[in-house]
N, C-alpha and C. Protein backbone atom coordinates (compact mmCIF):
# COMPACT_ATOMS: atom_id res chain seq x y z
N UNK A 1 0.82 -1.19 0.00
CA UNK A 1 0.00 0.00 0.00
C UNK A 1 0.87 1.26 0.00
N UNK A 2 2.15 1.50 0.91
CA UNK A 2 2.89 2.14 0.84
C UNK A 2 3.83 2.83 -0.31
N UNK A 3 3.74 1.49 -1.43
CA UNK A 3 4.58 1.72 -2.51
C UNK A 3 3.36 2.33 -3.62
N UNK A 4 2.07 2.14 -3.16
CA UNK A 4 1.28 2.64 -4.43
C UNK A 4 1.34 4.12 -4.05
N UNK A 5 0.84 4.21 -2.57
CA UNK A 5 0.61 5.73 -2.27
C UNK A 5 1.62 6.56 -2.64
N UNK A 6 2.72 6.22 -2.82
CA UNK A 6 3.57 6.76 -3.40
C UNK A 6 4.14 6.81 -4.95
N UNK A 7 3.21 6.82 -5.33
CA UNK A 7 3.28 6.54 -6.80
C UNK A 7 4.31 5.91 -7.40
N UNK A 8 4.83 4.99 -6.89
CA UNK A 8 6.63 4.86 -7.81
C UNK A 8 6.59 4.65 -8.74
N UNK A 9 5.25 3.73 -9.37
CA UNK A 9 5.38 3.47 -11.04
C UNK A 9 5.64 4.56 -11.35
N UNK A 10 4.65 5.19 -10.90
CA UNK A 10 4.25 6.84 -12.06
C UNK A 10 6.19 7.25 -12.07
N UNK A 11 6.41 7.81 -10.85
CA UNK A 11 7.68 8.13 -10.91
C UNK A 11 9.24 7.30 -11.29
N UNK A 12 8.77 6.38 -12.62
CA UNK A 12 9.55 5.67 -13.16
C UNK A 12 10.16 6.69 -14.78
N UNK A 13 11.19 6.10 -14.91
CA UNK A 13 11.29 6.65 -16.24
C UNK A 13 10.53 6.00 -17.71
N UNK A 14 10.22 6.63 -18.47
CA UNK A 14 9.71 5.77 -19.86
C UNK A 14 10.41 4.54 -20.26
N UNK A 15 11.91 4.37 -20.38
CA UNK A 15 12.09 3.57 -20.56
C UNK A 15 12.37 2.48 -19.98
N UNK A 16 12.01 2.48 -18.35
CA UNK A 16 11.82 1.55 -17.55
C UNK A 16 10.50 1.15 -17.45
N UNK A 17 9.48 1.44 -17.99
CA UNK A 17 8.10 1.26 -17.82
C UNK A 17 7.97 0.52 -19.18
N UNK A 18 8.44 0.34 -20.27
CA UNK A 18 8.93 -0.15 -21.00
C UNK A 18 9.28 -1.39 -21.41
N UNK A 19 10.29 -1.44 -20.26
CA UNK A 19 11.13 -2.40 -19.84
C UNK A 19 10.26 -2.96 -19.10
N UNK A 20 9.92 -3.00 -18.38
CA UNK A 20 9.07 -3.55 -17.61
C UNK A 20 7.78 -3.97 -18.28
N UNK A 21 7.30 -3.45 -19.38
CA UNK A 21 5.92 -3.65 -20.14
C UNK A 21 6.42 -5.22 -21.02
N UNK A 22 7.93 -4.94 -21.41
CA UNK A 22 7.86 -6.03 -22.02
C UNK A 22 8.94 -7.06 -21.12
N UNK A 23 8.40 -7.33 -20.00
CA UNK A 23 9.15 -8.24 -19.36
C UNK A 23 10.08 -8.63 -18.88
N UNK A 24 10.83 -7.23 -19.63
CA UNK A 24 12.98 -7.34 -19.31
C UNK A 24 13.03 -7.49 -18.07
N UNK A 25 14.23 -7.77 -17.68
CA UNK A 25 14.45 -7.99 -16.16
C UNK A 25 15.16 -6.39 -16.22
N UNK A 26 14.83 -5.56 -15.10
CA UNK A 26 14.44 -4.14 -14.97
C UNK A 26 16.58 -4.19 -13.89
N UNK A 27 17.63 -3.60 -14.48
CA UNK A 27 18.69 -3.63 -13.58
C UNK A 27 18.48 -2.41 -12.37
N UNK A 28 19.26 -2.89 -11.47
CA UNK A 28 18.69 -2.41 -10.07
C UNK A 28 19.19 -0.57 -10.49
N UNK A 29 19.27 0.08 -11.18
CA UNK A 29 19.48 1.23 -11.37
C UNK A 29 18.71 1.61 -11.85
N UNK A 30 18.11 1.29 -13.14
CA UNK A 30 16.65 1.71 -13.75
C UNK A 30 15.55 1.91 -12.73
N UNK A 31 15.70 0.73 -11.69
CA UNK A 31 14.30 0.82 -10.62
C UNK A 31 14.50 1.61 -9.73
N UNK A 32 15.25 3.03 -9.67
CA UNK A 32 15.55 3.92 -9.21
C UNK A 32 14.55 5.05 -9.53
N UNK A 33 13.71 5.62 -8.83
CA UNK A 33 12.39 6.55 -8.98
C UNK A 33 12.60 7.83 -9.30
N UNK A 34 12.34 8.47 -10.13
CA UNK A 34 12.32 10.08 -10.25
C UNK A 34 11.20 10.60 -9.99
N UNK A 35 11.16 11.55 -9.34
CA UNK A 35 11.95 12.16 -7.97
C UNK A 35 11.73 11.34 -7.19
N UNK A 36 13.19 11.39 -6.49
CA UNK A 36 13.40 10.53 -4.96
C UNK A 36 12.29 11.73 -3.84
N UNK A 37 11.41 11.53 -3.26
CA UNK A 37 10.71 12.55 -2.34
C UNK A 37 11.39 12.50 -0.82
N UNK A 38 11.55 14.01 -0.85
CA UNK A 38 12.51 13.92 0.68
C UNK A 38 11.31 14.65 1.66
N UNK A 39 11.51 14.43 2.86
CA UNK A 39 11.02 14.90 3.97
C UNK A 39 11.28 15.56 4.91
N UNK A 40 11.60 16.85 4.65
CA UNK A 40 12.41 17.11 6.30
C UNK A 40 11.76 17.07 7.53
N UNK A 41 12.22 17.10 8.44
CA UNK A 41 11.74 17.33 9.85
C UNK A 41 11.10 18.87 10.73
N UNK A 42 11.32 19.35 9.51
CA UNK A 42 11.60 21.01 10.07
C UNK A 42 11.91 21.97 8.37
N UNK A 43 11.25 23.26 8.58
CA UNK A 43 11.65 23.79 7.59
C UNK A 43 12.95 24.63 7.34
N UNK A 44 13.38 24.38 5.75
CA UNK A 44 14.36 25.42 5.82
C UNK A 44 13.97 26.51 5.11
N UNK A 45 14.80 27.74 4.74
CA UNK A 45 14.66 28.76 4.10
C UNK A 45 15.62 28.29 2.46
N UNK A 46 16.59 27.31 2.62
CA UNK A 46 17.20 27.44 1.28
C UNK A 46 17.66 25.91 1.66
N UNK A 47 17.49 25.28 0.61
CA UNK A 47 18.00 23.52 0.37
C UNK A 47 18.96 23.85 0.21
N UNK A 48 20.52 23.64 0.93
CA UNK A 48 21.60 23.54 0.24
C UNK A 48 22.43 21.98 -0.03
N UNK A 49 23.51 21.22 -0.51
CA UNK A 49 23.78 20.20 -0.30
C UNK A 49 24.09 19.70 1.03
N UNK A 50 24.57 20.33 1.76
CA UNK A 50 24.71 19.53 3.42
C UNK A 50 22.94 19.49 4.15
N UNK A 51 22.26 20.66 3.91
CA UNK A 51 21.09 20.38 3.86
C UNK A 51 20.38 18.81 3.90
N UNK A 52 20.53 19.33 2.44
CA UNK A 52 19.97 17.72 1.96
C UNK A 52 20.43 16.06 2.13
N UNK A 53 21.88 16.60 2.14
CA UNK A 53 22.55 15.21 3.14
C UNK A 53 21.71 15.43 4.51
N UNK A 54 21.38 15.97 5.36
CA UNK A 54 21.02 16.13 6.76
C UNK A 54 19.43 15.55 6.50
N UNK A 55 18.52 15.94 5.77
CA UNK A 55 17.25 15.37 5.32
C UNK A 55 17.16 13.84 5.35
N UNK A 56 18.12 13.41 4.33
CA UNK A 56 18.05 12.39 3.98
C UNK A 56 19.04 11.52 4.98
N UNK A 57 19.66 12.19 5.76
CA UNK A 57 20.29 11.15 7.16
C UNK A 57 19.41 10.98 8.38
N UNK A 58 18.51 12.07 8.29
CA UNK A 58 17.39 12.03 9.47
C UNK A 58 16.16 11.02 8.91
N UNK A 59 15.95 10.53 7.80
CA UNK A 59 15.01 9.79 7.50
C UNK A 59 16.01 8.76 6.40
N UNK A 60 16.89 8.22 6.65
CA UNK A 60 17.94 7.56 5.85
C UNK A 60 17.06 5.82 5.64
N UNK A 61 16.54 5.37 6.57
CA UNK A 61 15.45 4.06 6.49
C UNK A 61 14.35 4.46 4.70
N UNK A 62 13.75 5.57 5.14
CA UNK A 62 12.58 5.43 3.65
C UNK A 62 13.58 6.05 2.59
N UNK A 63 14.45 6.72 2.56
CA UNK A 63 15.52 7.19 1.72
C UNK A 63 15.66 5.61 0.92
N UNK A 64 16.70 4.96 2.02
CA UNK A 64 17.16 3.41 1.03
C UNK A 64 16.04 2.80 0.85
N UNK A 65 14.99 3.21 1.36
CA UNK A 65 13.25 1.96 0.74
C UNK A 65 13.16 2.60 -0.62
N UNK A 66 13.32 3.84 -1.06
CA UNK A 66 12.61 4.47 -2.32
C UNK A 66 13.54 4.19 -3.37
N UNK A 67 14.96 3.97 -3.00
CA UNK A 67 16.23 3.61 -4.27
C UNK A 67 16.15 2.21 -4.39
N UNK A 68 15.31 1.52 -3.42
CA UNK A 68 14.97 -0.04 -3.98
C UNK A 68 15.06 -1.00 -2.40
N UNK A 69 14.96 -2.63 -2.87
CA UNK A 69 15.46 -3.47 -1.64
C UNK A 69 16.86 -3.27 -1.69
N UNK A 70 17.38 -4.02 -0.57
CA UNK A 70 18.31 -4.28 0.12
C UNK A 70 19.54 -3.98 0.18
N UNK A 71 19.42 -2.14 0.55
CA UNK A 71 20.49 -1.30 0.77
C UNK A 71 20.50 -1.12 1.99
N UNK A 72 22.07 -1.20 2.26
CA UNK A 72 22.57 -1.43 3.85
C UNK A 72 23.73 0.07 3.65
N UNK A 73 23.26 0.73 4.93
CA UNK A 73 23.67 2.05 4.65
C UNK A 73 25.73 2.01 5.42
N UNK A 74 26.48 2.43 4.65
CA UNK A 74 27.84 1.85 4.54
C UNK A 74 28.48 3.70 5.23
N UNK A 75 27.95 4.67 4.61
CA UNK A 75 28.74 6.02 5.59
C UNK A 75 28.44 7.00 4.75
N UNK A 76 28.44 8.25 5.63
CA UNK A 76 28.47 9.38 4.99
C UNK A 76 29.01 10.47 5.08
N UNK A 77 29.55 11.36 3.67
CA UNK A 77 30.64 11.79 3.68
C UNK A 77 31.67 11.01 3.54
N UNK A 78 31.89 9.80 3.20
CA UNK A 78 32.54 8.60 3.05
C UNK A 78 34.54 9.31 2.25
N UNK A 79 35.45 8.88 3.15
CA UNK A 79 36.09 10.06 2.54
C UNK A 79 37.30 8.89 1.92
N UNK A 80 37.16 9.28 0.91
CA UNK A 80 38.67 9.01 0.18
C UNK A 80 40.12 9.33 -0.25
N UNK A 81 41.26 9.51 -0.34
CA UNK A 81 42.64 9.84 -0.64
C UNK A 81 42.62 9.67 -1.63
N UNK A 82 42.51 10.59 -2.35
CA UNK A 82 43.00 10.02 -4.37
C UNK A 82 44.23 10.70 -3.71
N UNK A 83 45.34 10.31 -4.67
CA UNK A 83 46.30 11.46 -4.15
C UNK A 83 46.75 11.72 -3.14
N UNK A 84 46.65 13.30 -3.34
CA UNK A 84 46.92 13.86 -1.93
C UNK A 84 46.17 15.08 -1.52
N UNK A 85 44.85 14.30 -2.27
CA UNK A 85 43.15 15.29 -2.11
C UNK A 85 42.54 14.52 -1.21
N UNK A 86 41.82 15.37 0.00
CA UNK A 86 40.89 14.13 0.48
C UNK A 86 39.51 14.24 -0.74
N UNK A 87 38.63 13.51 -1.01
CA UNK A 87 37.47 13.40 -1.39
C UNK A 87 36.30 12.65 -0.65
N UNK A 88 35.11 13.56 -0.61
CA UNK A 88 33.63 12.67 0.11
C UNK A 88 32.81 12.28 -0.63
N UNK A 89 32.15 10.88 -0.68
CA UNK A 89 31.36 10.48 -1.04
C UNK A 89 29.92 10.88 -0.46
N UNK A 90 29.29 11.48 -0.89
CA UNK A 90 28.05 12.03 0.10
C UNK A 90 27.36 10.72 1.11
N UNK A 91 27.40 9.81 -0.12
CA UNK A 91 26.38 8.66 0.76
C UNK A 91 27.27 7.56 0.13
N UNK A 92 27.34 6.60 0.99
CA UNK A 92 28.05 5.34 0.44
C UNK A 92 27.01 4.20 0.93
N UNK A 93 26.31 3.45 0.20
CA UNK A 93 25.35 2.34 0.62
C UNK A 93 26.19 0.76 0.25
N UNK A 94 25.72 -0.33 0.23
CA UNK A 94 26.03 -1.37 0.08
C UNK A 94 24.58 -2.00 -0.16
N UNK A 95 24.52 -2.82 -1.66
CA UNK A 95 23.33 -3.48 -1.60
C UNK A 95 23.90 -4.87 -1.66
N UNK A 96 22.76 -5.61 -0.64
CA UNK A 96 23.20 -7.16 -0.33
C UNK A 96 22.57 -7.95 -1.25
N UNK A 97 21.57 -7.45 -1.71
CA UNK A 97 20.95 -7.95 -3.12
C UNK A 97 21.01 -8.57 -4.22
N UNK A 98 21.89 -7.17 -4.60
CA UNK A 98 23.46 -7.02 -6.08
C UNK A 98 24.41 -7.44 -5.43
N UNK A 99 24.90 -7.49 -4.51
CA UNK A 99 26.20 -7.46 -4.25
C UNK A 99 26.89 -6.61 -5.21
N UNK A 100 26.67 -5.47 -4.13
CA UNK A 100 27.49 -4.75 -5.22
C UNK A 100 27.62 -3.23 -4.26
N UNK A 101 28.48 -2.04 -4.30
CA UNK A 101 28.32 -0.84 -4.03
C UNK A 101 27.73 -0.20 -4.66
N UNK A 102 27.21 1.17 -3.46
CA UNK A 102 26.69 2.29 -4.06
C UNK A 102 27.05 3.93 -3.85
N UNK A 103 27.12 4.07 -4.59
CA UNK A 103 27.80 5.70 -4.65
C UNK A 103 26.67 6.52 -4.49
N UNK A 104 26.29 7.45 -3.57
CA UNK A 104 24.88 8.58 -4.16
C UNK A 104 25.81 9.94 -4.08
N UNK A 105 25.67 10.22 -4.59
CA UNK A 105 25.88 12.29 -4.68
C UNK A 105 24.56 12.92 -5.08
N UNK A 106 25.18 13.85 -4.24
CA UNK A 106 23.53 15.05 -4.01
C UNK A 106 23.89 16.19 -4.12
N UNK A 107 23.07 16.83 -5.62
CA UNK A 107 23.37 18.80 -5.66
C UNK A 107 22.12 19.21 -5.90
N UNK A 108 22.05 20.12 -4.89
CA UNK A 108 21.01 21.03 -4.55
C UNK A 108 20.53 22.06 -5.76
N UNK A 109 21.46 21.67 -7.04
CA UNK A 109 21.26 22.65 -8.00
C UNK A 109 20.92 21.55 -9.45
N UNK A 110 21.19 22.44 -10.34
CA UNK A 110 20.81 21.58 -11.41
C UNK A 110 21.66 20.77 -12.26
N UNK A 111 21.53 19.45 -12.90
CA UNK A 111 22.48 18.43 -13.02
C UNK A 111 23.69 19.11 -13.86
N UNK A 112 24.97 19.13 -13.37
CA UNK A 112 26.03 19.40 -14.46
C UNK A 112 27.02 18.32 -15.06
N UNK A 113 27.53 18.29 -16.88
CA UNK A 113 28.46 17.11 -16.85
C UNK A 113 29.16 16.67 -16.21
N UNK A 114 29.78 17.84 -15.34
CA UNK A 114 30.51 17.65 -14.58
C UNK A 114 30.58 16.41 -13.79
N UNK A 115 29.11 16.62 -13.23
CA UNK A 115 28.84 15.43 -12.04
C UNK A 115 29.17 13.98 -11.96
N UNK A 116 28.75 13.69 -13.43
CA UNK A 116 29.24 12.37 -14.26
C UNK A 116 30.48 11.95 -13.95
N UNK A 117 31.21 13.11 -14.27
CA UNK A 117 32.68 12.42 -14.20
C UNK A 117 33.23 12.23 -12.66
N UNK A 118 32.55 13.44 -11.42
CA UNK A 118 32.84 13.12 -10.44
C UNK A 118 32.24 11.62 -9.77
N UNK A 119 31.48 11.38 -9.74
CA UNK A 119 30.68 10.17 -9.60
C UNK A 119 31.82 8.62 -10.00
N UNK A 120 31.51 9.16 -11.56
CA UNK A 120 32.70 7.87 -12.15
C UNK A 120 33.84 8.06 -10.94
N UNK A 121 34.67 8.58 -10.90
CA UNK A 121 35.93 8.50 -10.09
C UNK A 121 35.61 7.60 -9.20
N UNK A 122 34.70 8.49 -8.34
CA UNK A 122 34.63 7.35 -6.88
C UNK A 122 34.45 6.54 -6.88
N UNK A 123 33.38 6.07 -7.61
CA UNK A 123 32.92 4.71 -8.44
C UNK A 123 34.04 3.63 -8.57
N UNK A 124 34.95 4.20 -9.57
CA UNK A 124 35.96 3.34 -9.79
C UNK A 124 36.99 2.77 -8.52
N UNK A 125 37.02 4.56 -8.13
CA UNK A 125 38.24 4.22 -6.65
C UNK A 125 37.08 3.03 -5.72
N UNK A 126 36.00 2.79 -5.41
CA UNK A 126 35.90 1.94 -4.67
C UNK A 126 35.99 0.26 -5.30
N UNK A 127 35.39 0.57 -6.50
CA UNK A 127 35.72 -0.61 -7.06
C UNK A 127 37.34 -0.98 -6.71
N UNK A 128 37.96 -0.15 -7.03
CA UNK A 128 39.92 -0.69 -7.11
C UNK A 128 40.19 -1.30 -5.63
N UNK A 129 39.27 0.04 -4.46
CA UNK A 129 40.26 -0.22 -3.23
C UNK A 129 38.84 -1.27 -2.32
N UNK A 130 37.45 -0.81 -2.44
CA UNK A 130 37.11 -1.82 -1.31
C UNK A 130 36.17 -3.05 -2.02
N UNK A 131 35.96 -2.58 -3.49
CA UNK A 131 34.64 -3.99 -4.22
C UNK A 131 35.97 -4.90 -3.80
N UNK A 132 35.21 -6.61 -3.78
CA UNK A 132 36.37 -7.57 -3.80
C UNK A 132 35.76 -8.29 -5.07
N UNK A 133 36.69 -9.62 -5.35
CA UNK A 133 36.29 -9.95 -6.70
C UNK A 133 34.94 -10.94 -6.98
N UNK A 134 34.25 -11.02 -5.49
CA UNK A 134 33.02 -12.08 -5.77
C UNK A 134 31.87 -10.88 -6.01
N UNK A 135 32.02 -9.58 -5.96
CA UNK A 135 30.93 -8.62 -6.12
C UNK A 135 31.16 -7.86 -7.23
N UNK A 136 30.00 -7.50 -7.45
CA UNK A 136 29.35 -6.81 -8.48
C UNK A 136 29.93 -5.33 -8.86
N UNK A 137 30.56 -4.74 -10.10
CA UNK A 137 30.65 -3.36 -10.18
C UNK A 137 29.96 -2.45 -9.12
N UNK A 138 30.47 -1.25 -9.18
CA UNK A 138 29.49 -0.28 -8.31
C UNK A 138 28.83 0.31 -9.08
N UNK A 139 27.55 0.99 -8.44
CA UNK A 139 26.84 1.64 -9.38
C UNK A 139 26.97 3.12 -8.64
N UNK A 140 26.30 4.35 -9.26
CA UNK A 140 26.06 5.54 -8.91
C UNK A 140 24.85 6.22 -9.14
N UNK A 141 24.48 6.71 -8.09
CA UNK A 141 22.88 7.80 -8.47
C UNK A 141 23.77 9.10 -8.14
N UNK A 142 23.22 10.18 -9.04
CA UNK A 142 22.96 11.71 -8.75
C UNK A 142 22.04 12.09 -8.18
N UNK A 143 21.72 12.47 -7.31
CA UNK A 143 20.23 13.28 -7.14
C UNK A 143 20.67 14.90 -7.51
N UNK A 144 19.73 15.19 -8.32
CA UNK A 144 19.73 16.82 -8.58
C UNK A 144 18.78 17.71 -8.22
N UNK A 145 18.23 19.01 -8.11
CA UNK A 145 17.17 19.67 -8.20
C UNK A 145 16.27 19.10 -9.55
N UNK A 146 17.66 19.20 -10.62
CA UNK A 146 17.04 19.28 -12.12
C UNK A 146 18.07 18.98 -13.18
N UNK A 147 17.05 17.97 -14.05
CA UNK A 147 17.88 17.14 -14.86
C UNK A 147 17.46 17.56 -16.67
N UNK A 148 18.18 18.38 -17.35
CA UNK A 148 17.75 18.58 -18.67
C UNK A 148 17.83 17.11 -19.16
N UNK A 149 16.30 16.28 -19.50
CA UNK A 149 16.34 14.81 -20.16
C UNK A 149 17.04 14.76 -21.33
N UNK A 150 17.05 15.60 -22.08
CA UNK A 150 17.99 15.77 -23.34
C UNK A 150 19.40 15.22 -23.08
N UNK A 151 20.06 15.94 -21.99
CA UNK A 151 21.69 15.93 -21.70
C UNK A 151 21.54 14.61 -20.63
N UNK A 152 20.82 13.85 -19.71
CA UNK A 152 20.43 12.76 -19.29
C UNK A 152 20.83 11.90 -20.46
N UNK A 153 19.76 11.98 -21.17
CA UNK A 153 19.50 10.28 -21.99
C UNK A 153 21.57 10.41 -22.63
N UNK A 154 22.26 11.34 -22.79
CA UNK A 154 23.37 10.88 -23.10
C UNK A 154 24.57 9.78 -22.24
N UNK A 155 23.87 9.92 -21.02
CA UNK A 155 24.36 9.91 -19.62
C UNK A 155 24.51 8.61 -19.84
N UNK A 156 24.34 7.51 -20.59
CA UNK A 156 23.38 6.00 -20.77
C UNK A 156 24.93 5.29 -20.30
N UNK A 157 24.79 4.60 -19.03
CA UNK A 157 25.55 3.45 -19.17
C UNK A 157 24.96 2.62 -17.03
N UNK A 158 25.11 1.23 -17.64
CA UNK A 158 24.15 0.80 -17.00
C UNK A 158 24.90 0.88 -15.24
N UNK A 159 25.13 1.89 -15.04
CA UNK A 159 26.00 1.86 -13.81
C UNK A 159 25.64 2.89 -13.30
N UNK A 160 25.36 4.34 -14.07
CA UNK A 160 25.31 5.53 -13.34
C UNK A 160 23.69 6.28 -13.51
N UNK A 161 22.99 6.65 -12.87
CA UNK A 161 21.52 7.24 -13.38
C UNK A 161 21.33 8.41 -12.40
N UNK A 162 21.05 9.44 -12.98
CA UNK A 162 20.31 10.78 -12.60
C UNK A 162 18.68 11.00 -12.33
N UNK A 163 18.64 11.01 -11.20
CA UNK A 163 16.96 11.50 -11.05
C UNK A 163 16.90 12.74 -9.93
N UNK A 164 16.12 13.34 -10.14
CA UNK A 164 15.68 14.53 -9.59
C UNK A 164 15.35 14.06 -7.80
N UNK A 165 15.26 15.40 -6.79
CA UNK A 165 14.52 15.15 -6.12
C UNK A 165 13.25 16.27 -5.87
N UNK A 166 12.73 16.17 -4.81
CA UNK A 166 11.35 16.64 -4.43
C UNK A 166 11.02 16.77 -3.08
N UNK A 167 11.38 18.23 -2.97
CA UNK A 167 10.72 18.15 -0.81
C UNK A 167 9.51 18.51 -0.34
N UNK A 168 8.80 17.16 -0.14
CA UNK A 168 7.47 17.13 0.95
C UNK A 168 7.11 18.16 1.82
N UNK A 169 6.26 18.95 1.95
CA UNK A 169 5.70 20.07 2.68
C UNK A 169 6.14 19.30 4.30
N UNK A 170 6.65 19.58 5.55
CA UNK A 170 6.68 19.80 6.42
C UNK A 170 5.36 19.44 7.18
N UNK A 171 5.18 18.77 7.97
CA UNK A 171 3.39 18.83 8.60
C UNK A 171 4.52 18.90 9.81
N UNK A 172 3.62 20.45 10.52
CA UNK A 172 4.00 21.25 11.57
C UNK A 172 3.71 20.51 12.36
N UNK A 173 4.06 20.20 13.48
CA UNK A 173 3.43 18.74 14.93
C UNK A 173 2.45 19.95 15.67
N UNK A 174 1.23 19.68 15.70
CA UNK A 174 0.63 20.24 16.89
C UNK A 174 0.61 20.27 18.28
């Protein structure tokens, strides 16, 4: 009941509805919902990205229910050494499912190429330093404010996917 009230079909992409119309087996990235709907606890005046990391760590349980089953939440801000840069992973999950990692990054603004390539990196660096060899590639989500579908659909490779998010009105506690 939970998954209808929340529309997730609706908030599927076309060509996962598609996929799904004709039977394909749907990869655990496609079944990733646009818009992910966030909830805060409290209002703000301006979404920024630590913001929205803070949203989605205060309700981090329906967060990993809406990106699918069986994500086991692994750290956040997850920090890496390329180099002699530190780098954060906003969200680092683990699905027991796939066996496999998960990368999320979150911008409060609208999707840039950029993002792609930051994503890939980490992606890879965990693959090199913590995937082992009985698991699965890692995959990556973006969450954005806003995704031009045009510059999306170029985005195509079955590892990385962009979907928008969406913040739920606040119900004030009486």
């Amino acid at each position: 009941a939970e998954r209808i009230k929340s529309n997730e079909y609706g908030r599927l992409s076309t060509e996962t509805k598609e996929s799904l119309l004709n039977k394909e087996e749907l990869s655990i990235i496609q079944s990733v919902p646009s818009p992910i709907v966030l909830t805060p606890n409290k209002s703000y005046k301006v979404y920024t990205e630590k913001i929205l990391q803070e949203i989605i760590f205060e309700n981090i349980e329906d967060f990993m229910h809406q990106l699918g089953g069986g994500y086991a939440f692994i750290g956040r801000e997850y920090k890496l050494n390329i180099g002699d840069k530190k780098n954060y992973i906003d969200y680092l999950f683990y699905n027991v499912v796939d066996s496999r990692y998960c990368v999320v990054e979150i911008k409060a603004r609208e999707y840039k190429k950029s993002d792609y390539g930051q994503i890939k990196t980490y992606m890879n660096y965990i693959d090199e330093h913590l995937k082992n060899i009985t698991q699965n590639s890692t995959i990556g989500i973006i969450i954005t404010k806003s995704v031009n579908k045009f510059e999306a659909h170029y985005v195509k490779d079955n590892q990385v996917t962009i979907v928008e998010f969406k913040i739920n009105k606040v119900v004030e506690a009486s």
